[in-house]
N, C-alpha and C. Protein backbone atom coordinates (compact mmCIF):
# COMPACT_ATOMS: atom_id res chain seq x y z
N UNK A 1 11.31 -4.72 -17.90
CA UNK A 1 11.58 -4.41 -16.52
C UNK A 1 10.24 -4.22 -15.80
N UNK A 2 10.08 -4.42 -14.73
CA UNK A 2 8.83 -4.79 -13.71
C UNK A 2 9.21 -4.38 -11.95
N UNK A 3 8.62 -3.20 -11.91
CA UNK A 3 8.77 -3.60 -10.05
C UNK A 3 8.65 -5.45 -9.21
N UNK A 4 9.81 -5.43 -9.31
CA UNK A 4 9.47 -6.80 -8.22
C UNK A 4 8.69 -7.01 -6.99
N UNK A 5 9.27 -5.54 -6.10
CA UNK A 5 8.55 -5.56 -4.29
C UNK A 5 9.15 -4.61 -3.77
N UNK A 6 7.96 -4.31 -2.85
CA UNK A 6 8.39 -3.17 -2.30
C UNK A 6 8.70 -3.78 -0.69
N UNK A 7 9.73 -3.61 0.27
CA UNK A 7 9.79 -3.98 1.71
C UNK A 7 9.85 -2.72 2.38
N UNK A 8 8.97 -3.22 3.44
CA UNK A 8 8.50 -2.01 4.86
C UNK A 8 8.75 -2.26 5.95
N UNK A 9 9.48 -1.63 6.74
CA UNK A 9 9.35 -2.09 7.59
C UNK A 9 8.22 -1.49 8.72
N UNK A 10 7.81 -2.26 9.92
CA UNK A 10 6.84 -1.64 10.57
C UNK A 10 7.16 -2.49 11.84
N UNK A 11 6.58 -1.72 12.92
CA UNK A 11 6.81 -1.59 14.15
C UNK A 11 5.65 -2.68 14.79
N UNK A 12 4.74 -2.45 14.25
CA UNK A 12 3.04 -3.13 13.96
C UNK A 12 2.71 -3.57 12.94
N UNK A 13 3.73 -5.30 12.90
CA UNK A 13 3.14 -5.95 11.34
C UNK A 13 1.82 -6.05 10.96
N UNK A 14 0.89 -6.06 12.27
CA UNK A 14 -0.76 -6.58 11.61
C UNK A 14 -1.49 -5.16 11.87
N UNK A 15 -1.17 -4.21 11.85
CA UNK A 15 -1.85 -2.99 11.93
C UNK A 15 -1.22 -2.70 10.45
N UNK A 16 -0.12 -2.47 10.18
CA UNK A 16 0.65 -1.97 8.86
C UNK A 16 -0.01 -3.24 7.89
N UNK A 17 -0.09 -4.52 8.24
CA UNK A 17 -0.73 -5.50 6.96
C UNK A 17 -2.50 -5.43 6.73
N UNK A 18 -2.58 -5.09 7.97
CA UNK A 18 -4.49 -4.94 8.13
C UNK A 18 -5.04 -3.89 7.42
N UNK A 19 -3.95 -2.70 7.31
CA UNK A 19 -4.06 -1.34 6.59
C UNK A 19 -4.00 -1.34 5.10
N UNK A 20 -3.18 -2.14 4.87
CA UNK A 20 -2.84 -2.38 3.33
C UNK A 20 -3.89 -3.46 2.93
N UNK A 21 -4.26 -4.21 3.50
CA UNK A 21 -5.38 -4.90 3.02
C UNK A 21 -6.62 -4.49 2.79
N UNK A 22 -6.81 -3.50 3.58
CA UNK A 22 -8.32 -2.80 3.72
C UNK A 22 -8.28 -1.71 2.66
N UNK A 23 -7.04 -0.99 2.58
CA UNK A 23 -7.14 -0.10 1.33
C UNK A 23 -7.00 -0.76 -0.46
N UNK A 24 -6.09 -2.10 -0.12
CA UNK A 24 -5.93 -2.18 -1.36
C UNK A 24 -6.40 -3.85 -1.62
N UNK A 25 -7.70 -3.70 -2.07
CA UNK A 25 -8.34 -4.65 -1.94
C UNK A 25 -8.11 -6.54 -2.49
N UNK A 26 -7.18 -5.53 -3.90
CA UNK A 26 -6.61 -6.85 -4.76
C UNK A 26 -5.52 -7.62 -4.28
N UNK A 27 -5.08 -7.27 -3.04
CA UNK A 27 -4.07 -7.70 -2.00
C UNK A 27 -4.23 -8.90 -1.59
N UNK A 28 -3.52 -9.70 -1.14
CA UNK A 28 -3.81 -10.96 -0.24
C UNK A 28 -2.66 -11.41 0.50
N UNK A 29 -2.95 -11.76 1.73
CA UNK A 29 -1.71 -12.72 2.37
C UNK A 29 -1.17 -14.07 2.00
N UNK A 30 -0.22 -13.82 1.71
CA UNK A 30 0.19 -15.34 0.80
C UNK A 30 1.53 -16.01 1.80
N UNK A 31 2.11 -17.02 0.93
CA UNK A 31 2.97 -17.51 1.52
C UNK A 31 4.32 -16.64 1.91
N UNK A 32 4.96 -17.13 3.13
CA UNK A 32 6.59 -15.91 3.22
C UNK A 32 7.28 -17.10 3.46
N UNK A 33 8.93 -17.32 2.81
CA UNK A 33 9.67 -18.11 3.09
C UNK A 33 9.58 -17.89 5.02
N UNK A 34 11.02 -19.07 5.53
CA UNK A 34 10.43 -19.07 7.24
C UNK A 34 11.98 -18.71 7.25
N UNK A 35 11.98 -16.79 6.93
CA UNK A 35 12.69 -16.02 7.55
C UNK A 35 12.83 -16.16 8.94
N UNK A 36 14.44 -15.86 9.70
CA UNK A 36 14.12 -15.61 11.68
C UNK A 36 13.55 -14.30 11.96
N UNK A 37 12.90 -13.53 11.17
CA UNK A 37 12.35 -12.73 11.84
C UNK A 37 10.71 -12.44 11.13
N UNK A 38 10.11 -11.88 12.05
CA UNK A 38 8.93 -11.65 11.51
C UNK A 38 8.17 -11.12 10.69
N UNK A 39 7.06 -11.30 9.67
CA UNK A 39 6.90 -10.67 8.69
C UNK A 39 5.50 -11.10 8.26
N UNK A 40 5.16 -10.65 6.88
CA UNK A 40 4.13 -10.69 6.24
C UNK A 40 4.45 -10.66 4.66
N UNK A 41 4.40 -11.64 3.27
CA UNK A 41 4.39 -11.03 2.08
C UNK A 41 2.48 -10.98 1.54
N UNK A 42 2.53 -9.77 0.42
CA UNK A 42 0.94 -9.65 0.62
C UNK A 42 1.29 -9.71 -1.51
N UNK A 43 0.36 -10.58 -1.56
CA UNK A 43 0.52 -10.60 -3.07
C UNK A 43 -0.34 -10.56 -4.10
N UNK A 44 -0.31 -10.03 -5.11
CA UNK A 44 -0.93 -9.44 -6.48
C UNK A 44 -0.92 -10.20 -7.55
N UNK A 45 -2.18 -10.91 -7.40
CA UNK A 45 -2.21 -12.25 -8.50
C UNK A 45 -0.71 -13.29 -7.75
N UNK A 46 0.04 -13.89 -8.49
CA UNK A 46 1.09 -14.74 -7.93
C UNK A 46 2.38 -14.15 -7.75
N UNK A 47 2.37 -12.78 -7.14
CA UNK A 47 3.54 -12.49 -7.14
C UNK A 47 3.39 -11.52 -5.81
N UNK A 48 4.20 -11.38 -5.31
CA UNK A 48 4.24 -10.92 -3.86
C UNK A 48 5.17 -9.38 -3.70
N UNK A 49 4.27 -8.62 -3.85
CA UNK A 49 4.77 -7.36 -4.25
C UNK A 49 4.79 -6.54 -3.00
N UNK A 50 4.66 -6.70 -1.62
CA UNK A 50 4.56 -5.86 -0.40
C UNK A 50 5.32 -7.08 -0.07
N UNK A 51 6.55 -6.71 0.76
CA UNK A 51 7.06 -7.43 1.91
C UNK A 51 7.22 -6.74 2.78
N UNK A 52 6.99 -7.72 4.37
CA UNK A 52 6.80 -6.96 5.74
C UNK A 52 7.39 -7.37 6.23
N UNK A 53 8.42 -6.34 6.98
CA UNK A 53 9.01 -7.52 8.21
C UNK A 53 9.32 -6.43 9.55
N UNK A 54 9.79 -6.73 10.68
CA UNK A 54 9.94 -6.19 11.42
C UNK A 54 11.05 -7.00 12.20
N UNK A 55 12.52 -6.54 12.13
CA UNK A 55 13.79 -7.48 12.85
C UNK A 55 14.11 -6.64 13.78
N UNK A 56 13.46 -6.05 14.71
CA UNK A 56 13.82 -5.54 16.19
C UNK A 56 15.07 -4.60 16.24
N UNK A 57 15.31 -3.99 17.60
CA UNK A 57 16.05 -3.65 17.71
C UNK A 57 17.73 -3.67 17.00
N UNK A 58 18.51 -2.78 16.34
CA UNK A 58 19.67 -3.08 16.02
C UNK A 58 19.87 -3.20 15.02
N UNK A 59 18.93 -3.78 13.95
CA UNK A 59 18.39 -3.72 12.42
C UNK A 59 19.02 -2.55 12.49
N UNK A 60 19.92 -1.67 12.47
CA UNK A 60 20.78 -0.67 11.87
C UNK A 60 19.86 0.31 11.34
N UNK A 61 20.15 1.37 10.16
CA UNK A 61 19.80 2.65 10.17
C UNK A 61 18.04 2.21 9.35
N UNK A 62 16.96 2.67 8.94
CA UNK A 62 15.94 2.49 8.19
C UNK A 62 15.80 2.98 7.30
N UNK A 63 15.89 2.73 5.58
CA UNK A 63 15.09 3.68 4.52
C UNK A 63 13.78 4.56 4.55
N UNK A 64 13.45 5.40 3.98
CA UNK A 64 12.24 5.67 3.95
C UNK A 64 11.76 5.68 2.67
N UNK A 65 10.30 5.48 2.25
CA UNK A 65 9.60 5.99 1.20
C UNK A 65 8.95 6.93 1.40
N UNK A 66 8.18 8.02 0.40
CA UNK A 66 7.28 8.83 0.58
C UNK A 66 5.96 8.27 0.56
N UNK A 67 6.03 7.81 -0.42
CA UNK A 67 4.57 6.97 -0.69
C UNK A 67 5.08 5.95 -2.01
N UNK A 68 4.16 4.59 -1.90
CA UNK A 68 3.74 3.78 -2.99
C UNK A 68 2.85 4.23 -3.60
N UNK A 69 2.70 4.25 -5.08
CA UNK A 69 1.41 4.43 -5.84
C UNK A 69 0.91 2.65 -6.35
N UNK A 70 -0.56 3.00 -6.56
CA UNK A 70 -0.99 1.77 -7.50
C UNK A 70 -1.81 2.43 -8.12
N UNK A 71 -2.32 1.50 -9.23
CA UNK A 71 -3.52 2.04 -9.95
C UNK A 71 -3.67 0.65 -10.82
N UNK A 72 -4.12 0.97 -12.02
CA UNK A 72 -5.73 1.97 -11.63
C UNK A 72 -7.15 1.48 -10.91
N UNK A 73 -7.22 2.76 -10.25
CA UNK A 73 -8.55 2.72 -9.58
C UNK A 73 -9.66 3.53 -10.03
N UNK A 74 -11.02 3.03 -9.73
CA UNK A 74 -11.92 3.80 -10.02
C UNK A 74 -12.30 4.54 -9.04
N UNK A 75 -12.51 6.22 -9.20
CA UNK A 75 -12.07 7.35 -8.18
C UNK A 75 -13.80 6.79 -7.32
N UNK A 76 -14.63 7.26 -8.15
CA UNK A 76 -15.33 7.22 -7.13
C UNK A 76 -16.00 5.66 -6.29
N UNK A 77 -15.76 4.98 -6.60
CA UNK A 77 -16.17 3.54 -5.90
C UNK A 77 -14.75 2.97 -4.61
N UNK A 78 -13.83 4.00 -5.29
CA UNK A 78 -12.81 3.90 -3.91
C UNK A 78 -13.38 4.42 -3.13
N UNK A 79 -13.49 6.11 -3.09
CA UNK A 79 -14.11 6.68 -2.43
C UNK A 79 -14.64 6.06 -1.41
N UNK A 80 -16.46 5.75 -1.75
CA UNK A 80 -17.08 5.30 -1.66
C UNK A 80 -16.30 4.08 -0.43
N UNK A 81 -15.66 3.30 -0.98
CA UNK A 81 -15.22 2.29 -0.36
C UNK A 81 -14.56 2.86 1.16
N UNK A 82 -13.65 3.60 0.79
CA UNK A 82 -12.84 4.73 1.99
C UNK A 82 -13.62 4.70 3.34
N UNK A 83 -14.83 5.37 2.19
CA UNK A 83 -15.58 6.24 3.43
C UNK A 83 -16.26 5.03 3.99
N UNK A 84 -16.89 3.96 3.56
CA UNK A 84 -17.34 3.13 4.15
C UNK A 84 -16.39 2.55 5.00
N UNK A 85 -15.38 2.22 5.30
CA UNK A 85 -14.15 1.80 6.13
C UNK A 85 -13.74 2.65 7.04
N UNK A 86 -14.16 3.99 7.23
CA UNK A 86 -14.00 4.97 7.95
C UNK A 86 -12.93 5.48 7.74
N UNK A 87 -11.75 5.44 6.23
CA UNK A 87 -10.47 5.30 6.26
C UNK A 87 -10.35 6.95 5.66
N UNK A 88 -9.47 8.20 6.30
CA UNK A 88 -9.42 9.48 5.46
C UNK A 88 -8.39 9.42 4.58
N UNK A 89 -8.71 10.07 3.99
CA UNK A 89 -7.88 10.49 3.04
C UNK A 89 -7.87 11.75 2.39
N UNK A 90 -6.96 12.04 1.43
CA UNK A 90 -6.83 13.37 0.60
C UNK A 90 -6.62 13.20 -0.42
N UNK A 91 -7.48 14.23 -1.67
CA UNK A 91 -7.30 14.32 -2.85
C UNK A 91 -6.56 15.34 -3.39
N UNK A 92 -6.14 14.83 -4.78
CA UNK A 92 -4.98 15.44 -5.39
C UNK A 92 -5.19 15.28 -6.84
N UNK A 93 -4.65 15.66 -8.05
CA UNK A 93 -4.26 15.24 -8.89
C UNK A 93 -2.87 15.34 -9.85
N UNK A 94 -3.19 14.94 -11.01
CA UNK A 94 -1.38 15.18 -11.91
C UNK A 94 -2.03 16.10 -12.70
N UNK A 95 -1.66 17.30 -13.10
CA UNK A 95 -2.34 18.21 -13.60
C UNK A 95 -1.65 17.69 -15.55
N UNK A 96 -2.59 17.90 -16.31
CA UNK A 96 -2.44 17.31 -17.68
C UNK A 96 -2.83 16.00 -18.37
N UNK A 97 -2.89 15.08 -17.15
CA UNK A 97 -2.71 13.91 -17.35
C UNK A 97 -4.38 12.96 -17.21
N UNK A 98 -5.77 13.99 -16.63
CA UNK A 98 -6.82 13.30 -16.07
C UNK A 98 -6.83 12.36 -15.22
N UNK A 99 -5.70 12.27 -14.34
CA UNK A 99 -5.41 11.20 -13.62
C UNK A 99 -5.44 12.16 -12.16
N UNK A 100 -6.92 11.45 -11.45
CA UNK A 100 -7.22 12.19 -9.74
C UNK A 100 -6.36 11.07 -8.84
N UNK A 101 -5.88 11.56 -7.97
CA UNK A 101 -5.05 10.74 -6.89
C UNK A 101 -5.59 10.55 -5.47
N UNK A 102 -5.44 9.90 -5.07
CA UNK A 102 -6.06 9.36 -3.65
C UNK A 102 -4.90 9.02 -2.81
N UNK A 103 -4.76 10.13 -1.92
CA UNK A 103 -3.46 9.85 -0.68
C UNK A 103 -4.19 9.31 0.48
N UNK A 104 -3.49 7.77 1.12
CA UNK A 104 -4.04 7.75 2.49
C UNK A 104 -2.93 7.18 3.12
N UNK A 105 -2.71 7.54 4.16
CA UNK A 105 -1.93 7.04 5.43
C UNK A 105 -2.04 6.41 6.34
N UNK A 106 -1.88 5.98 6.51
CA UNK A 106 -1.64 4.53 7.77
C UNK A 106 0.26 4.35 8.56
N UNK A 107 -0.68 3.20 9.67
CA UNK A 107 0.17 2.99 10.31
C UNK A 107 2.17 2.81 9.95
N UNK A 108 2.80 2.98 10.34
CA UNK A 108 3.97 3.09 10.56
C UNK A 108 4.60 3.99 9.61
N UNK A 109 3.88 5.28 9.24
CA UNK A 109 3.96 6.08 8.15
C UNK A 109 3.58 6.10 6.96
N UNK A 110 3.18 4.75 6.61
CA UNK A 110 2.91 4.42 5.40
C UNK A 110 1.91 5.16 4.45
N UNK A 111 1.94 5.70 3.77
CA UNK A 111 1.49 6.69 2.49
C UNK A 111 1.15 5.92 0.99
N UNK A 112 0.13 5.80 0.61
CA UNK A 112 -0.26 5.45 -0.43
C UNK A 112 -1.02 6.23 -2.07
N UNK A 113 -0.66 6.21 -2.71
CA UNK A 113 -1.45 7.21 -4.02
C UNK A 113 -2.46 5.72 -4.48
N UNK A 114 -3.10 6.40 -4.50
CA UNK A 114 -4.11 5.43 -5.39
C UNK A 114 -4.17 6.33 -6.44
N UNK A 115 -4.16 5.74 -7.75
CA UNK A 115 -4.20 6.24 -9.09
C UNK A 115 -5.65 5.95 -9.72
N UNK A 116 -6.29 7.63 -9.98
CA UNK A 116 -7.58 7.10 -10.92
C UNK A 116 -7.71 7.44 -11.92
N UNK A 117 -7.13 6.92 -13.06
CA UNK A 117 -7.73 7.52 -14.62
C UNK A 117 -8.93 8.01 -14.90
N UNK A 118 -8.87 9.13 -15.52
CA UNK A 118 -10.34 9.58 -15.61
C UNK A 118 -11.10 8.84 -16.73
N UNK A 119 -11.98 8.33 -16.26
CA UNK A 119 -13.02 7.58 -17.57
C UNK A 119 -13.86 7.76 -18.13
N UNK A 120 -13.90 9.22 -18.57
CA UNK A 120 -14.77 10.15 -19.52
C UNK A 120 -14.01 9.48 -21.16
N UNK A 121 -12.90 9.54 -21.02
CA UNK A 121 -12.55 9.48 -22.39
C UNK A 121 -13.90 8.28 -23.63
């Protein structure tokens, strides 16, 4: 079993896709079937694991997530990366586990964990 994709919706496809690109670097815009409504899929090696779309008004009630996680990342060269992008964020971790977390937020609510194994071991 494998996460297939995660779908978002957003109000601001290229602010919500510009966001996810800038934080998560191994991302890319790839091909989207030619749905009638508008969108973005952003994909991870050949598989398209963020879908975007935005179908206007009437699209009925919305899910929410709290946050997506990914990993692994290396804590401090994200960092590093963050701050060079001007992008904030907040740290956290899983207590037991040596694993520091990286929360950042963006547009249309969107919440992200970046996962960093600690690499002392």
């Amino acid at each position: 079993m494998r996460l297939d994709h995660v779908n978002i919706h957003a109000d601001n496809l290229e602010a919500a896709r510009d966001f996810l690109l800038a934080v998560l670097p191994d991302l890319r815009q790839g091909v989207r079937p030619p749905f009638d409504f508008p969108g973005y899929w952003l994909y991870l090696g050949d598989q398209p694991i963020v879908h975007m779309q935005n179908r206007g008004a009437g699209m009925g009630g919305r899910g929410w997530i709290d946050h997506l996680a990914f990993g692994p990342f290396d804590f401090d060269s994200t960092k590093a990366r963050l701050d060079g992008a001007g992008i904030s964020y907040t740290l956290a971790g899983i207590p037991g586990t040596g694993i520091r977390q990286i929360f950042v937020s963006g547009p249309a609510g969107i919440r992200l964990e970046l996962q960093c194994p600690d690499q002392s071991d």
